[in-house]
N, C-alpha and C. Protein backbone atom coordinates (compact mmCIF):
# COMPACT_ATOMS: atom_id res chain seq x y z
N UNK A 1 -187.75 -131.09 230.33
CA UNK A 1 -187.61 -132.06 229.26
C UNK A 1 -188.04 -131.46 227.91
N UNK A 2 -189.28 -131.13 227.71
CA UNK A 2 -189.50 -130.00 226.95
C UNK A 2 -188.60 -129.10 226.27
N UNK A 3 -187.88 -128.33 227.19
CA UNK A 3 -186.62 -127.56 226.56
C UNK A 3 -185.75 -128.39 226.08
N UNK A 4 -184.92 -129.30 226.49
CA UNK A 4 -184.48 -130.32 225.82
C UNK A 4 -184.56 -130.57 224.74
N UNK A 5 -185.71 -131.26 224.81
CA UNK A 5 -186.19 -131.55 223.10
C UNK A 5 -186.22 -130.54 222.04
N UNK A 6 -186.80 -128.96 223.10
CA UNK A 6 -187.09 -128.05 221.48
C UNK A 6 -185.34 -127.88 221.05
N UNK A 7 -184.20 -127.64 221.89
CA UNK A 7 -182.94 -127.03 221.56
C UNK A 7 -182.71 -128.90 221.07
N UNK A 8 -183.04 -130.00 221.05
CA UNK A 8 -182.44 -131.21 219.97
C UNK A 8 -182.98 -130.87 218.90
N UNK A 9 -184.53 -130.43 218.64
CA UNK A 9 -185.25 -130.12 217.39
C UNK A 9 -184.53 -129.18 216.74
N UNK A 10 -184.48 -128.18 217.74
CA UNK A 10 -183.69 -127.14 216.69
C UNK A 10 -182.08 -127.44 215.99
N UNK A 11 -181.80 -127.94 216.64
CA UNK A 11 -180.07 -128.06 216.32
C UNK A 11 -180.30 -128.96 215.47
N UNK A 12 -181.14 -130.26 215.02
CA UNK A 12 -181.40 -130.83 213.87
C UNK A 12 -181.68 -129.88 212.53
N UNK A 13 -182.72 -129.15 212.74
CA UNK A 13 -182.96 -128.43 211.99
C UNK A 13 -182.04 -127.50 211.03
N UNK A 14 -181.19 -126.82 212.62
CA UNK A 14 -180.33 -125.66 211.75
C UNK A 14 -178.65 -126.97 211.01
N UNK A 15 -178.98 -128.37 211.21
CA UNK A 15 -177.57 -129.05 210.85
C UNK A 15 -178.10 -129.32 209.59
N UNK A 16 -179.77 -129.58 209.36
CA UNK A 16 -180.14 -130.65 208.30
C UNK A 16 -179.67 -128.82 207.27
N UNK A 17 -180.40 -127.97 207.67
CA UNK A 17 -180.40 -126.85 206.96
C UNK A 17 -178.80 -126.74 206.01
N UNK A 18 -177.46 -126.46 206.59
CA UNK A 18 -176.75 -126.33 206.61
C UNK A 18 -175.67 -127.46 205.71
N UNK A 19 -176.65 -128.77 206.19
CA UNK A 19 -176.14 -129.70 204.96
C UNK A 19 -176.69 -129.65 203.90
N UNK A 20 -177.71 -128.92 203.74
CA UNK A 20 -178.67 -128.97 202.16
C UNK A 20 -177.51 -127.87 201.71
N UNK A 21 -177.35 -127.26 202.03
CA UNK A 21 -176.77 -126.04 201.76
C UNK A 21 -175.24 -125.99 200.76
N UNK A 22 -174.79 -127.37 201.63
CA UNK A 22 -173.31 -127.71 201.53
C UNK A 22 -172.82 -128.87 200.65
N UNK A 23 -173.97 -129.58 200.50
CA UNK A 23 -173.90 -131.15 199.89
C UNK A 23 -173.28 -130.74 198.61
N UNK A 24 -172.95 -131.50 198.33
CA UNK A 24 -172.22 -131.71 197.10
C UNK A 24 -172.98 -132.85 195.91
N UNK A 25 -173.99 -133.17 196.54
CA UNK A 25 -174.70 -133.90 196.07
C UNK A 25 -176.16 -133.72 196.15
N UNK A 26 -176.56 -133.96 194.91
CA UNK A 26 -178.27 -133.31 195.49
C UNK A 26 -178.96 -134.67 196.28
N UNK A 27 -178.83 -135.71 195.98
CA UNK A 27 -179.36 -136.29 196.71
C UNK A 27 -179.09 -136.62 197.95
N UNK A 28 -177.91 -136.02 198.32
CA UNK A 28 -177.79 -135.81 200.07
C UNK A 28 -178.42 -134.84 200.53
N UNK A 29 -178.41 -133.77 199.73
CA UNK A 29 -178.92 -132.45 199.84
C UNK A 29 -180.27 -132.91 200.01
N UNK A 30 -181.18 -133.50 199.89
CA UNK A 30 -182.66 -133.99 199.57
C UNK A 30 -182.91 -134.98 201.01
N UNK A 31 -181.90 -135.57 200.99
CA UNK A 31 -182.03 -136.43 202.40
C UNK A 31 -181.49 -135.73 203.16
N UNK A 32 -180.89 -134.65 203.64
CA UNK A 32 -180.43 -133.23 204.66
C UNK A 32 -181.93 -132.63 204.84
N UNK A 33 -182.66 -132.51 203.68
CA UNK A 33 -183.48 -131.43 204.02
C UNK A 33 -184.79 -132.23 204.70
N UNK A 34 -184.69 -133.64 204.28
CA UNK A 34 -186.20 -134.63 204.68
C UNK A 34 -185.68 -134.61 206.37
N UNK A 35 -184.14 -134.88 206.93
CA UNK A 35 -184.19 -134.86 207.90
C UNK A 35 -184.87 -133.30 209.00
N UNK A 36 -184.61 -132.16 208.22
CA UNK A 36 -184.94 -131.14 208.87
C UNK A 36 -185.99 -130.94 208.54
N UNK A 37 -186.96 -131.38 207.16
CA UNK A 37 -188.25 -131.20 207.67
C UNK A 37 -189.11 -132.02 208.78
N UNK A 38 -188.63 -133.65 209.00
CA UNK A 38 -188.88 -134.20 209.89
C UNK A 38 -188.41 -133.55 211.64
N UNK A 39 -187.54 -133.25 211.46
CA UNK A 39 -187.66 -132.43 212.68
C UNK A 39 -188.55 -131.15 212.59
N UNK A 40 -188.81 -130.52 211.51
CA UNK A 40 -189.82 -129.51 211.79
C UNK A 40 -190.89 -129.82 212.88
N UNK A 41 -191.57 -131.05 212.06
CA UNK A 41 -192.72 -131.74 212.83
C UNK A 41 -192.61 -131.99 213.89
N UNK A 42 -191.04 -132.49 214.48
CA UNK A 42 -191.34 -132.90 215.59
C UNK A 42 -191.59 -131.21 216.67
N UNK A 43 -190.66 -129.86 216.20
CA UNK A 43 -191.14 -129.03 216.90
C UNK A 43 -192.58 -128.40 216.92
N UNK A 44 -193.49 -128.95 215.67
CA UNK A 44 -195.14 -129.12 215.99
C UNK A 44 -195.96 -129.53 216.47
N UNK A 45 -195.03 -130.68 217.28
CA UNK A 45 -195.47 -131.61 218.30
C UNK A 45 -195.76 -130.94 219.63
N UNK A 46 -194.09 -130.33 219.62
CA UNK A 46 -193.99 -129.55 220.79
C UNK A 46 -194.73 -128.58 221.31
N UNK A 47 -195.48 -127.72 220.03
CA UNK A 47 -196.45 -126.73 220.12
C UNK A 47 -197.42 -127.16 220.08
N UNK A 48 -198.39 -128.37 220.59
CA UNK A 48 -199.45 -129.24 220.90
C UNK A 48 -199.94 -128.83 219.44
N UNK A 49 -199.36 -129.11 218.18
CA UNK A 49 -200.28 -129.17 217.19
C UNK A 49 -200.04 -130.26 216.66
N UNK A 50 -200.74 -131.45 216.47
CA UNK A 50 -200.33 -132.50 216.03
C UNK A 50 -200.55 -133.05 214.71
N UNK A 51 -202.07 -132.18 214.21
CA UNK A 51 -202.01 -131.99 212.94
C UNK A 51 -201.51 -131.36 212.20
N UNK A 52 -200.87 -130.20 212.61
CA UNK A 52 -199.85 -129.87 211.62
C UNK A 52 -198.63 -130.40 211.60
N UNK A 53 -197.99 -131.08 212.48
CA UNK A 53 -197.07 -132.11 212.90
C UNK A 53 -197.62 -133.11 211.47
N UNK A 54 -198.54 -133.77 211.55
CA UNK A 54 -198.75 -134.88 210.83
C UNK A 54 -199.05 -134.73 209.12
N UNK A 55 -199.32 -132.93 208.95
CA UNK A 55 -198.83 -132.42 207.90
C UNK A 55 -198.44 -132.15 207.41
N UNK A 56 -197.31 -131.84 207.61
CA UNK A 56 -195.69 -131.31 207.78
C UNK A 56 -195.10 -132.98 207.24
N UNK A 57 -195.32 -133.98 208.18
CA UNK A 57 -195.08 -135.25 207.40
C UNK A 57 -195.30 -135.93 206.42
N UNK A 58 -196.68 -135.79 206.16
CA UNK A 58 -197.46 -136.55 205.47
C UNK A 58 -197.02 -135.69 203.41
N UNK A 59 -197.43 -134.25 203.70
CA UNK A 59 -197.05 -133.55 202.51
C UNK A 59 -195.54 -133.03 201.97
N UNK A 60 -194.80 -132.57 203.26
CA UNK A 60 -193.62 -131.98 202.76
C UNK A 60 -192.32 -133.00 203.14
N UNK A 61 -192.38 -134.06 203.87
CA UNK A 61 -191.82 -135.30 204.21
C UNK A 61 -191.83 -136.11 203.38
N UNK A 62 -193.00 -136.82 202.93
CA UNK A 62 -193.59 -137.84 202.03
C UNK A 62 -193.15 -137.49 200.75
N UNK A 63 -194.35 -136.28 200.51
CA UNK A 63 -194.84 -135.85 198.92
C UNK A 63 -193.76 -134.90 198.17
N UNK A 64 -193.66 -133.92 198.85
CA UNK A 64 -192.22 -133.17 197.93
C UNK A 64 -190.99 -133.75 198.11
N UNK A 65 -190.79 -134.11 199.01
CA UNK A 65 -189.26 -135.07 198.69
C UNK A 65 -189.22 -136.22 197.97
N UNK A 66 -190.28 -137.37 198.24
CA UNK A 66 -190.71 -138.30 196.71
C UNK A 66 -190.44 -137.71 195.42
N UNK A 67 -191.53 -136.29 195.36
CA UNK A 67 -191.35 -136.18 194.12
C UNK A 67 -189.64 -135.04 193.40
N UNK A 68 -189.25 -134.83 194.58
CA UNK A 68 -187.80 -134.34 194.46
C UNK A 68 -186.86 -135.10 194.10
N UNK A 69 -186.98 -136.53 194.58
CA UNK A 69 -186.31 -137.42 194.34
C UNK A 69 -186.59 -138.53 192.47
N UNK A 70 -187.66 -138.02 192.34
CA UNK A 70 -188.52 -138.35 191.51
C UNK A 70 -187.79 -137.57 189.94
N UNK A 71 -188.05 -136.60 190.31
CA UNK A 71 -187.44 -135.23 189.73
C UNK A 71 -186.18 -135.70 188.77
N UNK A 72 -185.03 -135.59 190.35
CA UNK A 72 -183.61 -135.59 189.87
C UNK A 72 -183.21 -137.27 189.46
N UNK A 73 -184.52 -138.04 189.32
CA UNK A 73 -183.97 -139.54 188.91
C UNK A 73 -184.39 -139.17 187.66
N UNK A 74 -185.80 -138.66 187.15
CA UNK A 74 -185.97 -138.73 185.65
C UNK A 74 -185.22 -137.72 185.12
N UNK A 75 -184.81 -136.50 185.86
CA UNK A 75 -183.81 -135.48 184.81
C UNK A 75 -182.94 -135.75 184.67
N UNK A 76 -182.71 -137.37 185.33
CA UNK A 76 -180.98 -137.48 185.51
C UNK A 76 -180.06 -136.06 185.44
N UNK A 77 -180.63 -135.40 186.55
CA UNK A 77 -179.55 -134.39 186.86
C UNK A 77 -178.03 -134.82 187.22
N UNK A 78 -177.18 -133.50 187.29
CA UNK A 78 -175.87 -133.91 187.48
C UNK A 78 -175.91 -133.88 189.32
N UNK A 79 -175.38 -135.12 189.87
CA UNK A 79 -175.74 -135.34 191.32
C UNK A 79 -174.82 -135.40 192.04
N UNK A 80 -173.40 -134.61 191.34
CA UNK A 80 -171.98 -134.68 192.39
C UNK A 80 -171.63 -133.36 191.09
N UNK A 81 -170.84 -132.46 191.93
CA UNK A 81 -170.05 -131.35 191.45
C UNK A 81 -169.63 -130.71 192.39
N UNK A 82 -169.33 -129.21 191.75
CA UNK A 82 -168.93 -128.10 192.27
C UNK A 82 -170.84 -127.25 192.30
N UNK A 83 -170.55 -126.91 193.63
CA UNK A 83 -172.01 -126.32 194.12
C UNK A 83 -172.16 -124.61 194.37
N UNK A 84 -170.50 -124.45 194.30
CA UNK A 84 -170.39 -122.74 195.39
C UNK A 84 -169.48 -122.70 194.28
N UNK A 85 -169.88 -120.95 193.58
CA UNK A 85 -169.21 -120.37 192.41
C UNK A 85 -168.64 -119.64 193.41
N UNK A 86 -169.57 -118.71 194.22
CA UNK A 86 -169.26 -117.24 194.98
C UNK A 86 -170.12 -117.65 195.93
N UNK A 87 -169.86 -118.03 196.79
CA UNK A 87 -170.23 -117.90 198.77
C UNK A 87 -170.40 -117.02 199.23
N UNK A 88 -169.25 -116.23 199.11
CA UNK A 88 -169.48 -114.76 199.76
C UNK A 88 -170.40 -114.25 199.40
N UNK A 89 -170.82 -113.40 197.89
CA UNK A 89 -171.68 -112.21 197.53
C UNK A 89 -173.33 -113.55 197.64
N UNK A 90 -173.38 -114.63 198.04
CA UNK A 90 -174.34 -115.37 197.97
C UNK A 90 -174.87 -115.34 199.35
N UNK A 91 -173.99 -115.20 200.25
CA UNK A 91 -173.90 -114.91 201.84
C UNK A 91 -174.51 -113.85 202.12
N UNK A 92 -174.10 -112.73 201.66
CA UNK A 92 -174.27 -111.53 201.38
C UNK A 92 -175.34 -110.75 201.11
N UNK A 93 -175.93 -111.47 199.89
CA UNK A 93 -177.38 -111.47 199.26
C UNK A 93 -178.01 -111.66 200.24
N UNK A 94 -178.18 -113.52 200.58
CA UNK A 94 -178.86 -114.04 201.61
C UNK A 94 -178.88 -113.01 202.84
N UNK A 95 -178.44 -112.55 203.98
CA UNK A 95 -178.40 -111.65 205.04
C UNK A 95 -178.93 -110.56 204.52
N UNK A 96 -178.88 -109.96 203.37
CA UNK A 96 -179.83 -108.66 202.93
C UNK A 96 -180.80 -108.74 202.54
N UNK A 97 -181.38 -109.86 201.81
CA UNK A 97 -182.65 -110.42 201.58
C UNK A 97 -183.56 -110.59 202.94
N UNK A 98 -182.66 -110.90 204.21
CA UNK A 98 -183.54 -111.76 205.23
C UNK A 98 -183.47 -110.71 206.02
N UNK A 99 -182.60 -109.40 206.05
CA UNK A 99 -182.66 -108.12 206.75
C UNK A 99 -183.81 -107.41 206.07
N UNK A 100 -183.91 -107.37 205.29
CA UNK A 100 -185.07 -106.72 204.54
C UNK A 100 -186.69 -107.05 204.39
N UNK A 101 -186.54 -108.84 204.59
CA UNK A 101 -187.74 -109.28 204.83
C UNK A 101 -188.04 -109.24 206.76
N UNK A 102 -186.68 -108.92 207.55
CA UNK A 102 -187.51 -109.33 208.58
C UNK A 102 -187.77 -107.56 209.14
N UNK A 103 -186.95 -107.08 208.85
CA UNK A 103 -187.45 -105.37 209.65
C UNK A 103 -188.97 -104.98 209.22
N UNK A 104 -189.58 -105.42 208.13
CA UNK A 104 -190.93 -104.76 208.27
C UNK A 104 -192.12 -105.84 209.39
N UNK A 105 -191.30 -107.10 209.25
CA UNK A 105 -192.17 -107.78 209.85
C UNK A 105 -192.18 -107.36 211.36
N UNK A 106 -190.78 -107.27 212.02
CA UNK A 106 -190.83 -107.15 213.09
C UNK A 106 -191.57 -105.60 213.88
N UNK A 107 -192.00 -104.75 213.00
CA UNK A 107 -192.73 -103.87 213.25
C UNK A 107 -194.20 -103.82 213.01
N UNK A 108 -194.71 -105.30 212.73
CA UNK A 108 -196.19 -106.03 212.92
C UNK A 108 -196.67 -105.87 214.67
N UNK A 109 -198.13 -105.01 214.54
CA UNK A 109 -198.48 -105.48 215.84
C UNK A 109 -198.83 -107.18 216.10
N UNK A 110 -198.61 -107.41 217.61
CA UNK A 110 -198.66 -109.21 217.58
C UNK A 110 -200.14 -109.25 217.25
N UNK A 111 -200.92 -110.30 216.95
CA UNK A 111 -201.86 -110.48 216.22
C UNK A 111 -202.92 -111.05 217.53
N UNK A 112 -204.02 -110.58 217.11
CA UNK A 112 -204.64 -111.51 218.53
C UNK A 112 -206.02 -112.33 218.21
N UNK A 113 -205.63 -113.38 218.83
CA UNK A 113 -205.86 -114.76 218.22
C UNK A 113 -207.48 -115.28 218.55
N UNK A 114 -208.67 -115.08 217.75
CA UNK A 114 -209.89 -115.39 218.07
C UNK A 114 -209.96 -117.00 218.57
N UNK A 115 -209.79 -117.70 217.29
CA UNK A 115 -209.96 -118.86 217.42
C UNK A 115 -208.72 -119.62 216.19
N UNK A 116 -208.90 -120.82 216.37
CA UNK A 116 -207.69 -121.52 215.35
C UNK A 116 -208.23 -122.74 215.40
N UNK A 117 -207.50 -123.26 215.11
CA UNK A 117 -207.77 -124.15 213.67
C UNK A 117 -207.75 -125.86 214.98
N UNK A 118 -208.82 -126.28 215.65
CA UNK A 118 -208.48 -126.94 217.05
C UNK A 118 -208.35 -128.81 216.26
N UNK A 119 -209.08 -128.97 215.13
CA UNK A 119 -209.36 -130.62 214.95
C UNK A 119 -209.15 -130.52 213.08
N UNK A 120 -208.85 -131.29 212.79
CA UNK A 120 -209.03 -131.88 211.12
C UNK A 120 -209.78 -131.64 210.73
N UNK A 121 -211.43 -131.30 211.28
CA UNK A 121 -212.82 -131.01 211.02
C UNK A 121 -212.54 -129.96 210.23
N UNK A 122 -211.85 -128.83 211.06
CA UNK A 122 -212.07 -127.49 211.38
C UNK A 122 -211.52 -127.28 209.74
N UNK A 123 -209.99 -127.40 209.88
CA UNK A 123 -209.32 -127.75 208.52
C UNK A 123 -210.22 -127.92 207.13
N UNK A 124 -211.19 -128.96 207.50
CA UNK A 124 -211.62 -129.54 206.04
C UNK A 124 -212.61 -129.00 206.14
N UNK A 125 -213.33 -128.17 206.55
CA UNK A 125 -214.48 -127.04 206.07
C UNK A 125 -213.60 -126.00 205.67
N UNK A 126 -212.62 -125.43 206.44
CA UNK A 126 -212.08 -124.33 205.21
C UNK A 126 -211.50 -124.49 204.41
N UNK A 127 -210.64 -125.76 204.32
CA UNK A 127 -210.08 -126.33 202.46
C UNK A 127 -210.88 -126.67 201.62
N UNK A 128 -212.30 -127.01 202.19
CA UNK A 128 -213.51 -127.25 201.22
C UNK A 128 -214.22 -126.74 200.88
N UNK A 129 -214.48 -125.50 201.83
CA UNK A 129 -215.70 -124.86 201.92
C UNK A 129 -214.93 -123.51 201.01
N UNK A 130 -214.53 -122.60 202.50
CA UNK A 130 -214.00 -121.55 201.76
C UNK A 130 -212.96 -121.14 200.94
N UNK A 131 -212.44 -121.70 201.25
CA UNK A 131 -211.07 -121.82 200.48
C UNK A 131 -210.80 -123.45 199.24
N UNK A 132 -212.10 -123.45 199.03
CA UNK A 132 -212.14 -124.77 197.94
C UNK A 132 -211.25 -123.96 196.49
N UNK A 133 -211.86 -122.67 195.78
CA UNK A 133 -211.35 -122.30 194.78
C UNK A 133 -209.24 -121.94 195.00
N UNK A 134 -208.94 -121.62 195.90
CA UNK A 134 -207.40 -121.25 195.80
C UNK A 134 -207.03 -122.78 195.85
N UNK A 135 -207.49 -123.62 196.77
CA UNK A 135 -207.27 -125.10 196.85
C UNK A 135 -206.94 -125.67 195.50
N UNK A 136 -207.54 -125.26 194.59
CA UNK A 136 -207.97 -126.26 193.62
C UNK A 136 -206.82 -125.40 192.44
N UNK A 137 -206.89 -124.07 192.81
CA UNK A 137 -206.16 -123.06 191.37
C UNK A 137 -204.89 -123.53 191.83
N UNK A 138 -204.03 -123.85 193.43
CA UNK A 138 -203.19 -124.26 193.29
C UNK A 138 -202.56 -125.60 193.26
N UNK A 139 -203.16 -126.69 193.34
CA UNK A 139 -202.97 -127.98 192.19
C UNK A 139 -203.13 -127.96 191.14
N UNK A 140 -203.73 -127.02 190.09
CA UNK A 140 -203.42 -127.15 188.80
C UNK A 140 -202.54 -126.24 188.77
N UNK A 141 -201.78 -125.25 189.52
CA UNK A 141 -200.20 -124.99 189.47
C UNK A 141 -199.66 -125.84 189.61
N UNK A 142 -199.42 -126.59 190.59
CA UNK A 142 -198.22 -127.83 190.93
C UNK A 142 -198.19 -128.29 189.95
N UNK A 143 -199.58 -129.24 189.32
CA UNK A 143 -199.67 -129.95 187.99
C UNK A 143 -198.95 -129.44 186.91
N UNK A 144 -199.27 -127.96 186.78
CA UNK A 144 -198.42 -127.36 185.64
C UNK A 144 -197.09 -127.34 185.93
N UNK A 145 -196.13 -127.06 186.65
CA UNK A 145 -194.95 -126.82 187.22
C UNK A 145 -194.43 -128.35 187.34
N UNK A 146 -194.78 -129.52 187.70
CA UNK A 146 -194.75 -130.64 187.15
C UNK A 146 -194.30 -131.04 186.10
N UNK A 147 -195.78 -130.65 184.81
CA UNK A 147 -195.25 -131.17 183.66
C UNK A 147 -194.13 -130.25 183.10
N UNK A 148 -193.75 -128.95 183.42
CA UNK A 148 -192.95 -128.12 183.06
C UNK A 148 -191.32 -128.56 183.00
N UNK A 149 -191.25 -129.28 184.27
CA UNK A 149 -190.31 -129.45 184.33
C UNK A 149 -189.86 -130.98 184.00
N UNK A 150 -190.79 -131.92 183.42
CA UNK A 150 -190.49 -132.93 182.68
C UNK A 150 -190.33 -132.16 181.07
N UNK A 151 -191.43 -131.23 180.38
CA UNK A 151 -190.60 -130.88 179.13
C UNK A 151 -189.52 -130.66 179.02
N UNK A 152 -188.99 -129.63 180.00
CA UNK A 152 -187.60 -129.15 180.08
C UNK A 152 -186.14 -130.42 180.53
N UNK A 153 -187.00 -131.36 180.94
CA UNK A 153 -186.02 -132.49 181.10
C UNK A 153 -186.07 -133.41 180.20
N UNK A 154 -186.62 -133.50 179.27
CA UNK A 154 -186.65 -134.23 178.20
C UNK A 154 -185.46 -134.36 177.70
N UNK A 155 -184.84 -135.67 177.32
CA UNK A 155 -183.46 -136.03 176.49
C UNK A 155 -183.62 -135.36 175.17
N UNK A 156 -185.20 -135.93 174.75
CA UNK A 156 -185.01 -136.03 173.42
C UNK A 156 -185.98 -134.86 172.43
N UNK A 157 -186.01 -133.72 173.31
CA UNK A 157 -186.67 -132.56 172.91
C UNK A 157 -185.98 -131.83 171.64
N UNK A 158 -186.60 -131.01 170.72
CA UNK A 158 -185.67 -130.00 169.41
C UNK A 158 -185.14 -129.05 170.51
N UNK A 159 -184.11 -129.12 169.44
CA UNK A 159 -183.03 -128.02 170.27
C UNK A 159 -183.58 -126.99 169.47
């Protein structure tokens, strides 16, 4: 049953993928991708992690697609067009980009695993404790990248 589910998870995944890809619309494109991140989670389920399952929901489910949606309502972006100039050399790119990122990886020894990350506890001593300063330098990125992209969407900015 197990297998089951991971090959339904996955085939969600690689369809939601494939419609972000293809939409013609960003806001399908946005609801393509909430569906495949929601299936992410559910294959975090599968890997008995349930907090990252419930993080995976809670932040990249919830919070970046809200504010994606958020986004393309105040930029009133353009939300139907033409999406694909060049497919091919974009195809192309893509497969040499992902040949290139995966050959060094795949010559990583496998890693061997002391301990991990078992309860929420565990989590919030190292987002607090040790890792409080990157925590914090990267929300006042988001914040910045935020307002960045409301200046730049501004109607009524000098040209």
């Amino acid at each position: 049953m197990t297998d089951l589910a991971f090959y339904g998870f996955a085939a969600v995944v690689l369809a939601a993928a494939v419609a972000v890809v293809t939409a013609r619309s960003l806001f399908r494109a946005v609801f393509a991708l909430a569906a495949g991140l929601t299936a992410t989670a559910g294959l975090y389920l599968l890997l008995s992690a349930p907090l990252l399952a419930a993080v995976q929901i809670l932040l990249y489910t919830g919070g970046v697609l809200t504010l994606t949606v958020f986004a393309l309502v105040v930029a009133g972006a353009n939300t139907e067009g033409d999406r694909f100039r060049r497919p091919i050399p974009a195809a192309l790119l893509s497969l040499a980009v992902f040949a290139a990122i995966a050959a060094p990886v795949r010559k990583l020894p496998t890693p061997y695993v002391v301990g991990g990350l078992s309860s929420g506890k565990d989590v919030g001593v190292y987002l607090f404790g040790v890792y409080l300063v990157p925590f914090e330098l990267l929300s006042v990125l988001l914040l910045g990248a935020v307002f960045g992209a409301l200046l730049i969407a501004r109607k009524d900015r000098p040209a």
